[in-house]
PDB file of N, CA and C in Angstrom:
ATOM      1  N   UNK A   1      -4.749 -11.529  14.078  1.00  0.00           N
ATOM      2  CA  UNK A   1      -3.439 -11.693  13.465  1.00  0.00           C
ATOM      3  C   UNK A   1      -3.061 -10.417  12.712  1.00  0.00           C
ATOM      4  N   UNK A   2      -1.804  -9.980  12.829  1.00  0.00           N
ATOM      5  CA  UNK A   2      -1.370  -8.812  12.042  1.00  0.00           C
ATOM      6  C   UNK A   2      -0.885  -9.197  10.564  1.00  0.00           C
ATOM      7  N   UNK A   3      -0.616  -8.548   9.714  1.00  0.00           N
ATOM      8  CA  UNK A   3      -0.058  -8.856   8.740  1.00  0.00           C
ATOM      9  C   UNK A   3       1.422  -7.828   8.621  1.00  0.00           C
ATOM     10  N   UNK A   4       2.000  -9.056   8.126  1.00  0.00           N
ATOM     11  CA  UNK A   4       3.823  -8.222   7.937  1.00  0.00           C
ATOM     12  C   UNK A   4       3.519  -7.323   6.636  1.00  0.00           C
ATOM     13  N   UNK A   5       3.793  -6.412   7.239  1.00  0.00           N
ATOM     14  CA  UNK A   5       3.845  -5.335   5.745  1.00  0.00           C
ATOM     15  C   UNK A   5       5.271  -5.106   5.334  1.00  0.00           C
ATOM     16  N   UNK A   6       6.279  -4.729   4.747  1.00  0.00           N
ATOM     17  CA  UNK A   6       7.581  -4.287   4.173  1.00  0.00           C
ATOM     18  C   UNK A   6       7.344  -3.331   3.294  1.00  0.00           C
ATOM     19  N   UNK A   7       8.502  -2.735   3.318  1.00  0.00           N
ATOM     20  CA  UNK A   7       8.403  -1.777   2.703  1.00  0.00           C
ATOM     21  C   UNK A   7       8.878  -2.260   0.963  1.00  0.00           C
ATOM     22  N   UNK A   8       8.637  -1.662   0.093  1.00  0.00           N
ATOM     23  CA  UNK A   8       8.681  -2.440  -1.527  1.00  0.00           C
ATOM     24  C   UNK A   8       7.899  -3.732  -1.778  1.00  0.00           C
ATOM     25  N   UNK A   9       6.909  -3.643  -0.982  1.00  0.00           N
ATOM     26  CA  UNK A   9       5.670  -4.679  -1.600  1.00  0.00           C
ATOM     27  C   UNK A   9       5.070  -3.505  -2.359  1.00  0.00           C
ATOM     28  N   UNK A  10       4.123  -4.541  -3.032  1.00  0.00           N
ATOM     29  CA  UNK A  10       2.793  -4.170  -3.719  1.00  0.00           C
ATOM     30  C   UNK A  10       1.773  -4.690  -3.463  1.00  0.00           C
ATOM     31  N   UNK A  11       0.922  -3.790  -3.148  1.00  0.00           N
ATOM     32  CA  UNK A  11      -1.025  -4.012  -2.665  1.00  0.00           C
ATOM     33  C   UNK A  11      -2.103  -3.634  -3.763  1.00  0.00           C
ATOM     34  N   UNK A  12      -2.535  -4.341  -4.068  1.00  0.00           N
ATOM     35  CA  UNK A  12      -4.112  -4.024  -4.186  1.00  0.00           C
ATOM     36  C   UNK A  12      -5.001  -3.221  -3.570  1.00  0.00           C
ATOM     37  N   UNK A  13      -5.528  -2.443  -3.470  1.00  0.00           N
ATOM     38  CA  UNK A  13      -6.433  -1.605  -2.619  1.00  0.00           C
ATOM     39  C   UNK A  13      -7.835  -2.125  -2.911  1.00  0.00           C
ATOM     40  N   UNK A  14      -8.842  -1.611  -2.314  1.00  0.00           N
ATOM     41  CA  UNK A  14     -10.253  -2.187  -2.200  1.00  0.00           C
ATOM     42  C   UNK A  14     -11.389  -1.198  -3.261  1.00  0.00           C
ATOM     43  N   UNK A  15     -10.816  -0.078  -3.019  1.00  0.00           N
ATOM     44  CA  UNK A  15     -10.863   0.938  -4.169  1.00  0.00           C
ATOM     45  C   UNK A  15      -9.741   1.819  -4.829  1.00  0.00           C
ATOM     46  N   UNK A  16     -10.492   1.707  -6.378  1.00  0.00           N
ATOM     47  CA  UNK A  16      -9.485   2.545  -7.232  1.00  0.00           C
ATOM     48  C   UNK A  16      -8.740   4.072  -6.640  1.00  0.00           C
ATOM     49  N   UNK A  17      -7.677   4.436  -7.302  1.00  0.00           N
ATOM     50  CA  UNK A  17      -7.438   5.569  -7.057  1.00  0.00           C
ATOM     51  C   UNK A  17      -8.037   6.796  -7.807  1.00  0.00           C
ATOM     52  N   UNK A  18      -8.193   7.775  -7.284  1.00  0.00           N
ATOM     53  CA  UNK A  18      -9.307   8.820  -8.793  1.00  0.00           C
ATOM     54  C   UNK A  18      -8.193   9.260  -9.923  1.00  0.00           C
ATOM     55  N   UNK A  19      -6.717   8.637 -10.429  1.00  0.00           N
ATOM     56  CA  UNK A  19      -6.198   8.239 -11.502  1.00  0.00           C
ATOM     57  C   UNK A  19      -6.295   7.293 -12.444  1.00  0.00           C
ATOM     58  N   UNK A  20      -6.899   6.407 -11.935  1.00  0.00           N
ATOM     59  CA  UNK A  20      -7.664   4.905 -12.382  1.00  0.00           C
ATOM     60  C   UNK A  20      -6.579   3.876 -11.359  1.00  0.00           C
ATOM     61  N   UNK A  21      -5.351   3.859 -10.737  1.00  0.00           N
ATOM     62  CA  UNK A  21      -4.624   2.887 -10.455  1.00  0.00           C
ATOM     63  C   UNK A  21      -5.215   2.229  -9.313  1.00  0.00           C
ATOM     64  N   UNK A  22      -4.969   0.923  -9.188  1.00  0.00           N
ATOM     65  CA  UNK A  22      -5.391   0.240  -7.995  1.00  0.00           C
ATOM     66  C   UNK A  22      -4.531  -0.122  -7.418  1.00  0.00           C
ATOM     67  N   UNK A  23      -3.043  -0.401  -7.677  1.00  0.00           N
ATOM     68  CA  UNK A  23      -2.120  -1.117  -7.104  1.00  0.00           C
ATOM     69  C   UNK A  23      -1.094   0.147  -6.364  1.00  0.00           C
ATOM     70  N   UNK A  24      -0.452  -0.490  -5.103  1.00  0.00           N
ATOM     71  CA  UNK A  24       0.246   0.600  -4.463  1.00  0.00           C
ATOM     72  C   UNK A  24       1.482   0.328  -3.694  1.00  0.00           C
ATOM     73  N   UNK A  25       3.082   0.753  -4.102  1.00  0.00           N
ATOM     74  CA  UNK A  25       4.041   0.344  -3.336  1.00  0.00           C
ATOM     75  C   UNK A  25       4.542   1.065  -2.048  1.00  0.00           C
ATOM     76  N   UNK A  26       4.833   0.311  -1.241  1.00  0.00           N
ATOM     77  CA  UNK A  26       4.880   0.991   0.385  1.00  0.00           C
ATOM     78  C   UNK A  26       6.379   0.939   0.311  1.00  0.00           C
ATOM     79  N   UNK A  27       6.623   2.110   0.738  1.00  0.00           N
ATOM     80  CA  UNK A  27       7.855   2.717   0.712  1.00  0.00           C
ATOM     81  C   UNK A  27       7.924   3.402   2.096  1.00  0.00           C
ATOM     82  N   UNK A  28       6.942   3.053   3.163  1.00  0.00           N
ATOM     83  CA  UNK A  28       7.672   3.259   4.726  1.00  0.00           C
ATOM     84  C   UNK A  28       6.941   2.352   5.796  1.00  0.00           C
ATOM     85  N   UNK A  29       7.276   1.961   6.660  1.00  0.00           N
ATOM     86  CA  UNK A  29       6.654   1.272   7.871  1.00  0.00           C
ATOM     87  C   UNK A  29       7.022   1.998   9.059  1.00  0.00           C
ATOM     88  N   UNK A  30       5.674   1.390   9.583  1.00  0.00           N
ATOM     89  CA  UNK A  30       5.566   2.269  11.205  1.00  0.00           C
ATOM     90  C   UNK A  30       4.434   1.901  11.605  1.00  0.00           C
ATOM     91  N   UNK A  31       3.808   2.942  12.639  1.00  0.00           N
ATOM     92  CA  UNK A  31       2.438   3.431  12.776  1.00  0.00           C
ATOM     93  C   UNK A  31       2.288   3.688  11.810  1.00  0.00           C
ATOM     94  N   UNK A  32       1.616   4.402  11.106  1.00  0.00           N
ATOM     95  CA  UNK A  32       1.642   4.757   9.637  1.00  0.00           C
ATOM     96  C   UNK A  32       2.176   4.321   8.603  1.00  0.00           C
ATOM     97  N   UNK A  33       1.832   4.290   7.320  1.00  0.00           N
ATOM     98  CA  UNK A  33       2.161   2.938   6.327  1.00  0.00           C
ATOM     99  C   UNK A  33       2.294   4.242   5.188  1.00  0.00           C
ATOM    100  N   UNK A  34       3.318   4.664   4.292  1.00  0.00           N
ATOM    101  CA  UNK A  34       3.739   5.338   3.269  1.00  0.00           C
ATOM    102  C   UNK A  34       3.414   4.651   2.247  1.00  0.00           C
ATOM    103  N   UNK A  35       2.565   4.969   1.252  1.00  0.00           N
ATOM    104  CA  UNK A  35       1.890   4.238   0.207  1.00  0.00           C
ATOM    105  C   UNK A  35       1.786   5.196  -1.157  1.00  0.00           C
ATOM    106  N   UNK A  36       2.373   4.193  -2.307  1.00  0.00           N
ATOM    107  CA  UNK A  36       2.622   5.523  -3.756  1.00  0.00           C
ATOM    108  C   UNK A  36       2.140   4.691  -4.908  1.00  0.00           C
ATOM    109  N   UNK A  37       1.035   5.250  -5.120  1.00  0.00           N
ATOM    110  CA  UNK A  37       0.747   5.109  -6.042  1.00  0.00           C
ATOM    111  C   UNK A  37       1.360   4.382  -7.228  1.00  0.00           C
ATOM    112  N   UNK A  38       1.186   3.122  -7.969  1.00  0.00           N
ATOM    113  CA  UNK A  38       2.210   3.259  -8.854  1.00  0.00           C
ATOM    114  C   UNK A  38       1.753   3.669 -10.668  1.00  0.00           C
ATOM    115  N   UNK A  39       0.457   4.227 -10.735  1.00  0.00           N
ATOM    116  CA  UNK A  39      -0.009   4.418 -11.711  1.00  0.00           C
ATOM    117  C   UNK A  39       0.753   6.401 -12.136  1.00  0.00           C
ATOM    118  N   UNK A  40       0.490   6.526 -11.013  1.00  0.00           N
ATOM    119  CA  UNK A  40       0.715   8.327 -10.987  1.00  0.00           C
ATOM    120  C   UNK A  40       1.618   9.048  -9.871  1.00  0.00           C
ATOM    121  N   UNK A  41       2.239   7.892  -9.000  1.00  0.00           N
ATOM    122  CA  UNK A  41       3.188   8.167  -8.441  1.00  0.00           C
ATOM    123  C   UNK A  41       2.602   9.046  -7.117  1.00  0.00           C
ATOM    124  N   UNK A  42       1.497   9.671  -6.720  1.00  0.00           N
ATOM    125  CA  UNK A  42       0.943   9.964  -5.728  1.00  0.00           C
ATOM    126  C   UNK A  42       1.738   8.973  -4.393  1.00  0.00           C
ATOM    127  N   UNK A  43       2.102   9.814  -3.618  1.00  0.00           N
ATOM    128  CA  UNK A  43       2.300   9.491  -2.390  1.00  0.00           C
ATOM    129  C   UNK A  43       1.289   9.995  -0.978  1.00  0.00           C
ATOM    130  N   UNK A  44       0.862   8.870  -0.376  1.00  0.00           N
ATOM    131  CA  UNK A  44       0.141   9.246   1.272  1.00  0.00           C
ATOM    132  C   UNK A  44       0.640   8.081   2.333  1.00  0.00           C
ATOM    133  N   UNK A  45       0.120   8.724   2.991  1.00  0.00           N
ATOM    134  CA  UNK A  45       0.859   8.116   4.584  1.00  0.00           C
ATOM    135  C   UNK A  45      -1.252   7.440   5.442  1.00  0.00           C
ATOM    136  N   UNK A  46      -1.085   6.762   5.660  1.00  0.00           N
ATOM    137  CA  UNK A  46      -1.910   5.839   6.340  1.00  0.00           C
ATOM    138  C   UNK A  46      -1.969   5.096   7.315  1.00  0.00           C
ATOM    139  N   UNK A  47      -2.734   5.355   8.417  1.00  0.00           N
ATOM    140  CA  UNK A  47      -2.861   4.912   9.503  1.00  0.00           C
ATOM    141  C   UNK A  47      -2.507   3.064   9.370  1.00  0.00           C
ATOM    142  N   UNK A  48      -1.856   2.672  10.020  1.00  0.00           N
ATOM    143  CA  UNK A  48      -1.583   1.367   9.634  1.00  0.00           C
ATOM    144  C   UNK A  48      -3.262   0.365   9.552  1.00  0.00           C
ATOM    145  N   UNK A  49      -3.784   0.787  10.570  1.00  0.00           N
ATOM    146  CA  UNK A  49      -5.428   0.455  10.905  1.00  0.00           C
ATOM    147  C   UNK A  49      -6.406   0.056   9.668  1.00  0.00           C
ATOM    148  N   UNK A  50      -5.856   1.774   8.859  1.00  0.00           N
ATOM    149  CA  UNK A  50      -6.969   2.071   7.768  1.00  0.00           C
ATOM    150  C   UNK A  50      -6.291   1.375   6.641  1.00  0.00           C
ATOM    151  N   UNK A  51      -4.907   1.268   6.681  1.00  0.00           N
ATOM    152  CA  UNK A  51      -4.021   0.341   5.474  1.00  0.00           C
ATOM    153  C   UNK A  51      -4.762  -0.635   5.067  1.00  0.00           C
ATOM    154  N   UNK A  52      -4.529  -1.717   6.412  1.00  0.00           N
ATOM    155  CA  UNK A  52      -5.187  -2.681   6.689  1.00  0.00           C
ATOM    156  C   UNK A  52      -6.943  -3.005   6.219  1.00  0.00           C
ATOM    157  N   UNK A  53      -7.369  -2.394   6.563  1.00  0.00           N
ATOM    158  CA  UNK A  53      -8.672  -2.417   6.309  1.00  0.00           C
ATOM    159  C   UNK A  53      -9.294  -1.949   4.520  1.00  0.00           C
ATOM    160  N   UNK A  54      -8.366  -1.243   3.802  1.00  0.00           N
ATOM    161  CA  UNK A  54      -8.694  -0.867   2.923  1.00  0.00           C
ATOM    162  C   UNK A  54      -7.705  -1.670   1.982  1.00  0.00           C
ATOM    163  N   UNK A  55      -6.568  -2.608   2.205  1.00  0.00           N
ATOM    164  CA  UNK A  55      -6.139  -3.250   1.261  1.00  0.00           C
ATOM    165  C   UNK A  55      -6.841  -4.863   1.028  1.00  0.00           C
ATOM    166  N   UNK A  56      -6.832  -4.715  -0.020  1.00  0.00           N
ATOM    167  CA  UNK A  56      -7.671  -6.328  -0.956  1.00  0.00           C
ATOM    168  C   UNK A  56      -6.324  -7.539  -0.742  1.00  0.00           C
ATOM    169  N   UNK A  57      -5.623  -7.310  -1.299  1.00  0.00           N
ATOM    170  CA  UNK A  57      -4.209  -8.323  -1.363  1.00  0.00           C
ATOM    171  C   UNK A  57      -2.654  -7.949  -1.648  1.00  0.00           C
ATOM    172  N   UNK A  58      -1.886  -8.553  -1.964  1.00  0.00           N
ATOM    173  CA  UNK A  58      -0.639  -8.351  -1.805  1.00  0.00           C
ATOM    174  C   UNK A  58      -0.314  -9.359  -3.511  1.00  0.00           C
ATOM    175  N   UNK A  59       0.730  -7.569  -4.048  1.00  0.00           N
ATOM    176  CA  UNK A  59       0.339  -8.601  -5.066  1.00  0.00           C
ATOM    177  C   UNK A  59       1.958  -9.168  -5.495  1.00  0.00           C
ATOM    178  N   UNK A  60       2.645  -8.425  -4.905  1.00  0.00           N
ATOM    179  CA  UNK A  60       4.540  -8.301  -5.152  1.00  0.00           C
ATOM    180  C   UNK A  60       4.735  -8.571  -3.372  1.00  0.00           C
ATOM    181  N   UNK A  61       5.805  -9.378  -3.514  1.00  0.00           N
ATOM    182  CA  UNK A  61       7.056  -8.957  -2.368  1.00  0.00           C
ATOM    183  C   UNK A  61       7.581  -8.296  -2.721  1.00  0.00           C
ATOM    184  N   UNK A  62       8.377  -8.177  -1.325  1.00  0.00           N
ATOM    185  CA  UNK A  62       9.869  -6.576  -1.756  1.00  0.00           C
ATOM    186  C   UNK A  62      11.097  -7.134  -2.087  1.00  0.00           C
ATOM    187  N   UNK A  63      11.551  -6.508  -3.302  1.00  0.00           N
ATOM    188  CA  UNK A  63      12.580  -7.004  -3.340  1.00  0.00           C
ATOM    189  C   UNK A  63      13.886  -6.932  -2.677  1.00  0.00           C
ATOM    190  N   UNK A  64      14.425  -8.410  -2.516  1.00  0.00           N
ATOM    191  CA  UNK A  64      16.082  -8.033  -1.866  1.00  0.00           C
ATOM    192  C   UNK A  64      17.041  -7.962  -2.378  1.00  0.00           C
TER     193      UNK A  64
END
């Protein structure tokens, strides 16, 4: 099963970021998943694969 990702959720990751933040809002969909930090605002782009595999939960929907 896939999971619906959107863009303006919020995730949990499986590990911290080396800012201390754990939580992360996706701000693109595709192949690749745009993911920013929301502790320090860091932005990266992620294989949708490795998204997947390295996120814990979902902790926001996006808002409409």
């Amino acid at each position: 099963m896939i999971p619906e990702i959107n863009a303006g959720e919020v995730y949990r990751m499986r590990r911290r970021h080396p800012c201390g933040g754990w939580e992360w809002r996706v701000y693109r969909t595709g192949a690749d998943i745009g993911i920013e930090c929301l502790q320090c605002g860091r932005r990266v782009m992620l294989e949708r694969r490795k998204f997947e595999s390295r996120m814990k939960a979902r902790v926001s929907l996006a808002d409409d």
